[in-house]
N, C-alpha and C. Protein backbone atom coordinates (compact mmCIF):
# COMPACT_ATOMS: atom_id res chain seq x y z
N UNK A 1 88.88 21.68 8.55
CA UNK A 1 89.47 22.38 7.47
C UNK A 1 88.66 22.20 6.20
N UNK A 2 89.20 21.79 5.27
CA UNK A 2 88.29 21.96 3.83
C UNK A 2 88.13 19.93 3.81
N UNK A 3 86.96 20.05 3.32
CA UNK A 3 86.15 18.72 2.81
C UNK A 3 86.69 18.21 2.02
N UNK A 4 86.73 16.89 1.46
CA UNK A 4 87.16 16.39 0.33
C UNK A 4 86.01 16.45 -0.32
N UNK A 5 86.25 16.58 -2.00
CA UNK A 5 85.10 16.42 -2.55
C UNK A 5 84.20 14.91 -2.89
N UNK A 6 82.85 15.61 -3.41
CA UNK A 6 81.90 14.68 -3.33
C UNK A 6 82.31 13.66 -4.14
N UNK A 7 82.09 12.57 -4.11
CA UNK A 7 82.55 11.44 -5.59
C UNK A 7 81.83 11.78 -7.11
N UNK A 8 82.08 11.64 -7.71
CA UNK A 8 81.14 11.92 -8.79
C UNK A 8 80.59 10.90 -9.36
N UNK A 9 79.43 11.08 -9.92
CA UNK A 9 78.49 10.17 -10.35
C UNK A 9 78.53 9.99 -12.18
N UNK A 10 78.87 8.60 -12.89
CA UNK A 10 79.10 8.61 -13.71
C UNK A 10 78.32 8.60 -14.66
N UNK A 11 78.47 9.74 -15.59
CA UNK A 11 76.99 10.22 -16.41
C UNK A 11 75.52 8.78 -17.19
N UNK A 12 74.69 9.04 -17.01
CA UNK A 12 74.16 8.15 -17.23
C UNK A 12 74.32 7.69 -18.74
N UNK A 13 73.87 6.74 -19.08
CA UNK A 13 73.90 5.84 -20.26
C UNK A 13 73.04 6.19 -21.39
N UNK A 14 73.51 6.45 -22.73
CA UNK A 14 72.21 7.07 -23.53
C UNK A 14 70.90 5.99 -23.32
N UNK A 15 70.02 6.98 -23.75
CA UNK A 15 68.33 5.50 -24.14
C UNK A 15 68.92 4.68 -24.58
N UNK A 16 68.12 3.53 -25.27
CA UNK A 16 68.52 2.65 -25.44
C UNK A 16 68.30 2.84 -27.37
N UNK A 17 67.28 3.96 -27.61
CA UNK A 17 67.23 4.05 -28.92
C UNK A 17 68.40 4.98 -29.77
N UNK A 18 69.23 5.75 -28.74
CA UNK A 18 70.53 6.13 -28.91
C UNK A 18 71.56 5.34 -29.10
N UNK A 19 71.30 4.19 -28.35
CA UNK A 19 72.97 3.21 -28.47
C UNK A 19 72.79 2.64 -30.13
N UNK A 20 71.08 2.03 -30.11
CA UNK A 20 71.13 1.64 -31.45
C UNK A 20 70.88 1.93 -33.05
N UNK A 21 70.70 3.47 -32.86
CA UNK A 21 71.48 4.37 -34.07
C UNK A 21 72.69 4.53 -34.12
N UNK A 22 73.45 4.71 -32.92
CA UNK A 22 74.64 4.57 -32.87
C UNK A 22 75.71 3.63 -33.38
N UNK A 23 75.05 2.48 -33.37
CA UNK A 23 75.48 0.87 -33.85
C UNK A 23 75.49 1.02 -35.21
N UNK A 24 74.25 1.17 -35.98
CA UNK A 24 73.74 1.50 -36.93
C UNK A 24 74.81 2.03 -37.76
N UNK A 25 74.91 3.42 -37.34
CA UNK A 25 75.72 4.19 -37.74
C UNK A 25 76.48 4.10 -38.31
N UNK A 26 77.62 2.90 -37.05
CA UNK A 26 79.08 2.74 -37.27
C UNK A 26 79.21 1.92 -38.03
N UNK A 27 77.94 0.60 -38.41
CA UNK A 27 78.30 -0.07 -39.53
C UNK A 27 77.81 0.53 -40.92
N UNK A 28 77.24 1.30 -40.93
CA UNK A 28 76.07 2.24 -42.49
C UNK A 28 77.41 3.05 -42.74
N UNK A 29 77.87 3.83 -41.91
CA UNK A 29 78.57 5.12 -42.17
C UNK A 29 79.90 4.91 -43.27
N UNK A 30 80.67 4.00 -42.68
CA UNK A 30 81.89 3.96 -43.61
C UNK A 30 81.44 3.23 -45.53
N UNK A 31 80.56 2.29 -45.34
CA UNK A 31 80.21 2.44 -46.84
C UNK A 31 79.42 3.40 -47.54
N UNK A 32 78.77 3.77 -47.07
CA UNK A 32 78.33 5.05 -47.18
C UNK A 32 79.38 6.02 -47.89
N UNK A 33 80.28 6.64 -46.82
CA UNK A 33 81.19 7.03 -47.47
C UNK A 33 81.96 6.87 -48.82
N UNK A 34 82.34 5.61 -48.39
CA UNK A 34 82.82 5.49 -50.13
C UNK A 34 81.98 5.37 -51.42
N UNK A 35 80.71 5.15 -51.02
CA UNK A 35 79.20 5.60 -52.13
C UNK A 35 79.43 6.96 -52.34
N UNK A 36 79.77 7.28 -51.73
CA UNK A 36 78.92 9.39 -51.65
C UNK A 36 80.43 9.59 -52.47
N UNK A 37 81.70 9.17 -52.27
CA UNK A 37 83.19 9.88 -52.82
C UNK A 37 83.03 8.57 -54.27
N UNK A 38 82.47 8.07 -54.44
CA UNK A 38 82.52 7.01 -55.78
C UNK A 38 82.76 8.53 -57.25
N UNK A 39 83.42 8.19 -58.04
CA UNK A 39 83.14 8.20 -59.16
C UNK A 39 81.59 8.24 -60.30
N UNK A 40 81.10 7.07 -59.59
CA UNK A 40 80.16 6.23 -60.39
C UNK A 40 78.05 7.47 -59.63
N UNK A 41 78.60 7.84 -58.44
CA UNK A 41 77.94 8.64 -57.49
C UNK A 41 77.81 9.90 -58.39
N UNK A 42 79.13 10.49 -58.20
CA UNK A 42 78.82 11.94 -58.85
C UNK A 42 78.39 11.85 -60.36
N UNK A 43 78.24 10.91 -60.78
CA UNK A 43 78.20 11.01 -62.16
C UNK A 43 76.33 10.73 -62.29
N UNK A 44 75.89 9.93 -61.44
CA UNK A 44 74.69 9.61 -61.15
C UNK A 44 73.77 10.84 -60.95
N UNK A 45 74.30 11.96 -59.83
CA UNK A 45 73.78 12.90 -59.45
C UNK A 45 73.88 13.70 -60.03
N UNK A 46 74.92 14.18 -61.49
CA UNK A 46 74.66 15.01 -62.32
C UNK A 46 73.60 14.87 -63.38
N UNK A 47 73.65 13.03 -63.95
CA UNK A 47 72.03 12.95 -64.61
C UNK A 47 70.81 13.29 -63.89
N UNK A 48 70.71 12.84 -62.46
CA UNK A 48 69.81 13.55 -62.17
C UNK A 48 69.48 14.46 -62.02
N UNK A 49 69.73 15.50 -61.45
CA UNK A 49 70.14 17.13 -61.75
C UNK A 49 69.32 17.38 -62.68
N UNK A 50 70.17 16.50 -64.11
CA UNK A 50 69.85 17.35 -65.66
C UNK A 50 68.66 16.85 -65.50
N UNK A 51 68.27 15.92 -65.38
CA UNK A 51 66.99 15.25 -65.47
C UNK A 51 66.06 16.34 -65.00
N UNK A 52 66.17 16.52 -63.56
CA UNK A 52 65.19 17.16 -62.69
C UNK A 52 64.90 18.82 -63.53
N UNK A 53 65.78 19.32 -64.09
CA UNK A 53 66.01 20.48 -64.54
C UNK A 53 65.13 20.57 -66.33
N UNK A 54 65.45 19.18 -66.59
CA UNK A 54 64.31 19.15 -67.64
C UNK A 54 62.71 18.91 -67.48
N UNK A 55 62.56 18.32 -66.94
CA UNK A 55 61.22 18.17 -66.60
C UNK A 55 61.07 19.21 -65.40
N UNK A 56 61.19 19.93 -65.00
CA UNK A 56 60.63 21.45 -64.55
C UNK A 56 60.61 22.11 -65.63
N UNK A 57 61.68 22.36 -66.56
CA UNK A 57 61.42 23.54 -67.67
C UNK A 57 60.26 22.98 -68.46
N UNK A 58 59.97 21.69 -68.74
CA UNK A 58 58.46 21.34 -69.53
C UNK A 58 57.15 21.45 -68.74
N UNK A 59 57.73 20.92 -67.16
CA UNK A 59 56.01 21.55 -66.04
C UNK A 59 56.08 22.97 -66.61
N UNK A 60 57.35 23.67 -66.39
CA UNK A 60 56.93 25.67 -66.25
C UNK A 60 56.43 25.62 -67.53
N UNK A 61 56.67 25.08 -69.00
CA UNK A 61 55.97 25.64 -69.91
C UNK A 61 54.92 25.06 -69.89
N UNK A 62 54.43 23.92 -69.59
CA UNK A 62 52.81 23.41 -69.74
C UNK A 62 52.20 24.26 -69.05
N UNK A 63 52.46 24.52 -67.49
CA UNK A 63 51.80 25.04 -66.53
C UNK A 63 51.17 26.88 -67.24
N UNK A 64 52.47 27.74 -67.87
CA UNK A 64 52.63 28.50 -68.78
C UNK A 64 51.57 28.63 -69.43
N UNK A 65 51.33 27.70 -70.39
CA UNK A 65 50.39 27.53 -71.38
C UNK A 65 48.73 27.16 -70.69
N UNK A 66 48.94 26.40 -69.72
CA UNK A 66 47.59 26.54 -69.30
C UNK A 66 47.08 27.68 -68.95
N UNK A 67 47.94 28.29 -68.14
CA UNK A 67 47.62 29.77 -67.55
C UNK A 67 47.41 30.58 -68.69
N UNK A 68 48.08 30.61 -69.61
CA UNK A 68 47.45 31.78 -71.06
C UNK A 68 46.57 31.22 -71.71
N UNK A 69 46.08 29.80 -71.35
CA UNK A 69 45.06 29.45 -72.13
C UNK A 69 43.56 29.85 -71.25
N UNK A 70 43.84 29.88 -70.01
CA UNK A 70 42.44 30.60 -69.32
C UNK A 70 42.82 32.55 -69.35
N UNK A 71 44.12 32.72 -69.89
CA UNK A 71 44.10 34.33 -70.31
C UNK A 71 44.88 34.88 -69.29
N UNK A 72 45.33 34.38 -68.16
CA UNK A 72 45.99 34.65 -66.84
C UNK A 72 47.59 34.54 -67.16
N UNK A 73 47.74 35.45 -66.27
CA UNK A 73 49.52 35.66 -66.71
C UNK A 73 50.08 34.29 -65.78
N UNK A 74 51.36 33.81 -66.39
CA UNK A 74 52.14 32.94 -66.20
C UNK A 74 53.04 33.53 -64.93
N UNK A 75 53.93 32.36 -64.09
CA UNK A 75 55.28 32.99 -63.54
C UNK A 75 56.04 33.91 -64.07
N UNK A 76 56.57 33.51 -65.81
CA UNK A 76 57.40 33.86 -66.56
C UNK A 76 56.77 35.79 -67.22
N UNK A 77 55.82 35.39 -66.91
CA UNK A 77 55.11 37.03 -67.41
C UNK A 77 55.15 37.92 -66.28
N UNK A 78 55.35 37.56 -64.84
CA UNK A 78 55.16 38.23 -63.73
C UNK A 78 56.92 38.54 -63.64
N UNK A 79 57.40 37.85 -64.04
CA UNK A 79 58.90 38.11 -63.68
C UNK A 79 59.05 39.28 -64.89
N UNK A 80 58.84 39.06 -66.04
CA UNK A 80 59.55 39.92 -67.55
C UNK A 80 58.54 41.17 -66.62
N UNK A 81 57.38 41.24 -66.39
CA UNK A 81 56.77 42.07 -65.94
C UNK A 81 57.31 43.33 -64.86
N UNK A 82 58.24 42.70 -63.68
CA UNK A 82 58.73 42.68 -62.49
C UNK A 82 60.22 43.69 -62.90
N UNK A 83 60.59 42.96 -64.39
CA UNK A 83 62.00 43.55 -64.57
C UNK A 83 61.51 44.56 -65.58
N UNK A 84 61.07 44.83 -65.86
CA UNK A 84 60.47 45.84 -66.60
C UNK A 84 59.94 47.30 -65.81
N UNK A 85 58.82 47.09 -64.10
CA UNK A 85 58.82 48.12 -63.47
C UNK A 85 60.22 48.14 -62.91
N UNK A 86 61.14 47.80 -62.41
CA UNK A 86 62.53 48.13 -62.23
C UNK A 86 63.26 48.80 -62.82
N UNK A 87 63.34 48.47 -64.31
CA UNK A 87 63.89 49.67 -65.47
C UNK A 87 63.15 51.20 -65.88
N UNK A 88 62.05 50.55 -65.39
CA UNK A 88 61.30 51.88 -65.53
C UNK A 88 61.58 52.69 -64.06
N UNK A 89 61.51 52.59 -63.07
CA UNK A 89 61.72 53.08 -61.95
C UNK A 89 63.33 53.87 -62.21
N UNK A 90 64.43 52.64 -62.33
CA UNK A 90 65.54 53.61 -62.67
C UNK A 90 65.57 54.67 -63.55
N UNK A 91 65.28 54.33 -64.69
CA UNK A 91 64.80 55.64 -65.61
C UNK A 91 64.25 56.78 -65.41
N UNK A 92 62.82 56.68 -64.37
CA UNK A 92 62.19 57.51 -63.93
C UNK A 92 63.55 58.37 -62.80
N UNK A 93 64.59 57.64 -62.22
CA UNK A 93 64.99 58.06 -61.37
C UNK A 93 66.12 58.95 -61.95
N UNK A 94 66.74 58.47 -62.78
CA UNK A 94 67.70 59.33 -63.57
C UNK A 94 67.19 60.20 -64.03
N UNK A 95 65.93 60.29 -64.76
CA UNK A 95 65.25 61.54 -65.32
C UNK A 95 64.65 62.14 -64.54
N UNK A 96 64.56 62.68 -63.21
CA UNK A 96 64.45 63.22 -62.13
C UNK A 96 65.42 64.37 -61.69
N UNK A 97 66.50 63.03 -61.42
CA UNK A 97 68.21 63.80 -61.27
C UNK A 97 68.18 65.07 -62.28
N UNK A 98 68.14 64.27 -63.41
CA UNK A 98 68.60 65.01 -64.64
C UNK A 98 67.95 66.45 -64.64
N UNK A 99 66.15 66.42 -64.38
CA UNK A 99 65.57 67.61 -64.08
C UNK A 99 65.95 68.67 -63.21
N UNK A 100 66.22 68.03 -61.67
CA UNK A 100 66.35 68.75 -60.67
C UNK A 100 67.85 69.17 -61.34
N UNK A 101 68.93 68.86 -61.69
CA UNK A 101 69.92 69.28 -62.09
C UNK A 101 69.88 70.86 -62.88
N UNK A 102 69.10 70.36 -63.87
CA UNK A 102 68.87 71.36 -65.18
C UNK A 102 67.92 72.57 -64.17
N UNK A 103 67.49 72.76 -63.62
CA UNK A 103 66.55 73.38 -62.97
C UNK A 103 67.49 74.49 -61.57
N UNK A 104 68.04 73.69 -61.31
CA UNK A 104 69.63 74.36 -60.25
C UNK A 104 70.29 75.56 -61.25
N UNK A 105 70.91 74.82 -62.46
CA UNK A 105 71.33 75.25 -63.36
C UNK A 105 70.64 76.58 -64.11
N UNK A 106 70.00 76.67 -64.19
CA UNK A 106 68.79 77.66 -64.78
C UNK A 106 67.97 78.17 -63.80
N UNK A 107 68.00 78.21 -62.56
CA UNK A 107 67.36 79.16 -61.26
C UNK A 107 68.72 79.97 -61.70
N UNK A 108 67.89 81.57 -61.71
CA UNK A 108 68.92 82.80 -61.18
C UNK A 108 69.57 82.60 -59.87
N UNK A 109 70.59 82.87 -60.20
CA UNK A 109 71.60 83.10 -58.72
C UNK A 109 70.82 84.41 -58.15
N UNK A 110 70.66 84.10 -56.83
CA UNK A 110 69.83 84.94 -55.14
C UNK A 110 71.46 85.29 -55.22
N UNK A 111 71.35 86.72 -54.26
CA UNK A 111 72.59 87.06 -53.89
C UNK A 111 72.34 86.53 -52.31
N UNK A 112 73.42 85.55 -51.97
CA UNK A 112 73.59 84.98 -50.92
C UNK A 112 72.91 83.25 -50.87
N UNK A 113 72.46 83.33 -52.47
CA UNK A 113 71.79 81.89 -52.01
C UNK A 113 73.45 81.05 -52.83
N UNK A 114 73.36 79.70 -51.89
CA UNK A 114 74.90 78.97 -52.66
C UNK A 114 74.71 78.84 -53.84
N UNK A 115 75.71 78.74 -54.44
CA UNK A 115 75.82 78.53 -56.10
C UNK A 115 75.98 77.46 -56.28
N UNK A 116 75.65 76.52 -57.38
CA UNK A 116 75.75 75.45 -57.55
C UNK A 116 77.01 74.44 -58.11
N UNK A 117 77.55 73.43 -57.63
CA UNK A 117 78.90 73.00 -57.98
C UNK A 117 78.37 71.77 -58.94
N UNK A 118 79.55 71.36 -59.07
CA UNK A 118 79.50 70.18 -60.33
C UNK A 118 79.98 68.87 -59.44
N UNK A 119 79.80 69.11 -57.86
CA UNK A 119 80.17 67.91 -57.38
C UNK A 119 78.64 66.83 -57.41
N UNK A 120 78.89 65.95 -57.64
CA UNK A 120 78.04 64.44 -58.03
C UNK A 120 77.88 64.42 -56.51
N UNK A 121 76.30 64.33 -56.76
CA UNK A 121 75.64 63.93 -55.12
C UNK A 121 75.60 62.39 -55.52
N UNK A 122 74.82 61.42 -54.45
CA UNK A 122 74.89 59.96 -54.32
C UNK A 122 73.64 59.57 -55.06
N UNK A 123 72.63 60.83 -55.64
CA UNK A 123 71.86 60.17 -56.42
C UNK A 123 71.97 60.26 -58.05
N UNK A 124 72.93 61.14 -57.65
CA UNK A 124 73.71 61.40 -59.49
C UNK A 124 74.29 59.55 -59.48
N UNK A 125 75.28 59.58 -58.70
CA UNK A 125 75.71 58.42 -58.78
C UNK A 125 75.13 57.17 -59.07
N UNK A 126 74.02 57.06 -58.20
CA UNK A 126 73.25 55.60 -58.12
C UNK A 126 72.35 56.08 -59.71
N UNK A 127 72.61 57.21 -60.36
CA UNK A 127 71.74 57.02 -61.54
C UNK A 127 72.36 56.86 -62.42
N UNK A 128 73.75 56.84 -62.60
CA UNK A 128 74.77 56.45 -63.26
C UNK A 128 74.91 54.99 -63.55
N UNK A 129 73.90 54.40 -63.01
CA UNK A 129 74.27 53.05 -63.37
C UNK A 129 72.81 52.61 -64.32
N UNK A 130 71.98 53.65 -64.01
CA UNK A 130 70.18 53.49 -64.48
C UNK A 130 70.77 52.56 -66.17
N UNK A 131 69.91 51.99 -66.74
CA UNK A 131 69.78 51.84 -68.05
C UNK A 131 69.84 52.89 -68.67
N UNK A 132 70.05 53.37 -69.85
CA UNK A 132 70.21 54.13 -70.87
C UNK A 132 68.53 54.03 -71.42
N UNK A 133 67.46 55.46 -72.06
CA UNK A 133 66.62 55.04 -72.26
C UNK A 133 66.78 53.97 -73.85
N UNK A 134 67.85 54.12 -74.36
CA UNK A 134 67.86 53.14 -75.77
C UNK A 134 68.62 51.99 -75.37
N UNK A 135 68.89 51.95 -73.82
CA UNK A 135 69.70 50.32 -73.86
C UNK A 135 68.48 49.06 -74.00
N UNK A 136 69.56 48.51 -73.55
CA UNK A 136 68.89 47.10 -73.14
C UNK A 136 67.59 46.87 -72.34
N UNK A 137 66.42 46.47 -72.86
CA UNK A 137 65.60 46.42 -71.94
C UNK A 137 65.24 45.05 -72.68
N UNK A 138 64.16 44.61 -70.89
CA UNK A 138 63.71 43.26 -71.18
C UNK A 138 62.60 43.01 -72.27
N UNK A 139 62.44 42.19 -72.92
CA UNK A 139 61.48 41.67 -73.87
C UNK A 139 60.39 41.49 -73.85
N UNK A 140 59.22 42.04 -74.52
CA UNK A 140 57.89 42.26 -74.17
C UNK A 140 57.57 40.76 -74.48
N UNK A 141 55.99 40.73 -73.46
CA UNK A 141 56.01 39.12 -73.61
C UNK A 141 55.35 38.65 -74.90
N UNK A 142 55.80 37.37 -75.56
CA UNK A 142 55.50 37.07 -76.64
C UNK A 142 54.24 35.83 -76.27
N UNK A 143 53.19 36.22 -76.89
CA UNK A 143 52.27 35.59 -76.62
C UNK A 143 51.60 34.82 -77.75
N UNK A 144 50.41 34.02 -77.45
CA UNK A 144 50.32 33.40 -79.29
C UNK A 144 48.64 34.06 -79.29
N UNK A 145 47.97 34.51 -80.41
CA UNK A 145 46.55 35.33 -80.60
C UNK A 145 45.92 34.14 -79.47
N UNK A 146 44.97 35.00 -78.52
CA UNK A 146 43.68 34.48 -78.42
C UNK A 146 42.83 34.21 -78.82
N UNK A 147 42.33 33.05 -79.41
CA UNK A 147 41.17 32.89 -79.84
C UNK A 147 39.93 33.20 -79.06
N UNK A 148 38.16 33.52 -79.41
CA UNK A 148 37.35 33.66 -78.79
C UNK A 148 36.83 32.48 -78.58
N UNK A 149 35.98 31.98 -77.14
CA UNK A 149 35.87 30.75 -77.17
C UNK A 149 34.78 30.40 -78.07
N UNK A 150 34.66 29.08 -78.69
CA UNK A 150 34.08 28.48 -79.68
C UNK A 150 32.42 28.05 -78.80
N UNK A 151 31.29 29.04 -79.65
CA UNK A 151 30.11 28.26 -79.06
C UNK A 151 29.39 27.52 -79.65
């Protein structure tokens, strides 16, 4: 009739460099814990933070300044740069719309060609959000005179 089953074999034992992280672990882990939930912790890791956050903003401006001092644009000039073809692109894109619009508008009506409605296509829309050409735009970069180098 039917077999009994096979016995099973009881899974083997981690390495031996498993048991003793494991050990490790169980005594590191629980103080640990109450380090990491301390009071005295989070308050530590917010000076550092600020810390870390100040001394990058003085690397980016040294680094900054070296780069305009050999005449080469900075990070900070590639970005104002970056948001600048973006505004211009929307602009260009709204004043497009705006053409092809005016141009619908002012083609003679064809007898049989459709007439034109006032329903907002999806690029009217997405230009509805373009900048205004007198809004807000980003700030040209402010730089200090180049001098010529001294021979």
């Amino acid at each position: 009739m039917s077999q009994p089953p096979a016995p099973r074999t009881p899974p083997p034992s981690p390495p031996l460099w498993r048991q003793a992280f494991d050990a490790a672990e169980r005594a590191v882990a629980p103080r640990a814990e109450d380090v990491v939930r301390s009071e005295y912790f989070a308050l530590a890791t917010a000076l550092l933070r600020r810390a870390q956050n100040v001394a990058g903003g003085s690397v980016q401006g040294l680094s900054a300044r070296a780069w305009h001092l050999l005449n080469l644009p900075a990070g900070s000039d590639i970005s104002r740069l970056r948001a600048q073809i973006g505004s211009l692109d929307r602009e260009v894109r709204r004043l497009t719309i705006q053409l092809e619009q005016e141009r619908r508008r002012s083609s003679p009506s064809r007898p049989g060609a459709p007439r034109p409605t006032n329903a907002q296509t999806t690029e009217d829309s997405d230009a509805d959000g373009a900048q205004p050409p007198d809004g807000a735009r980003p700030r040209p970069a402010r730089r200090r005179a180049q001098h010529p180098p001294r021979t």
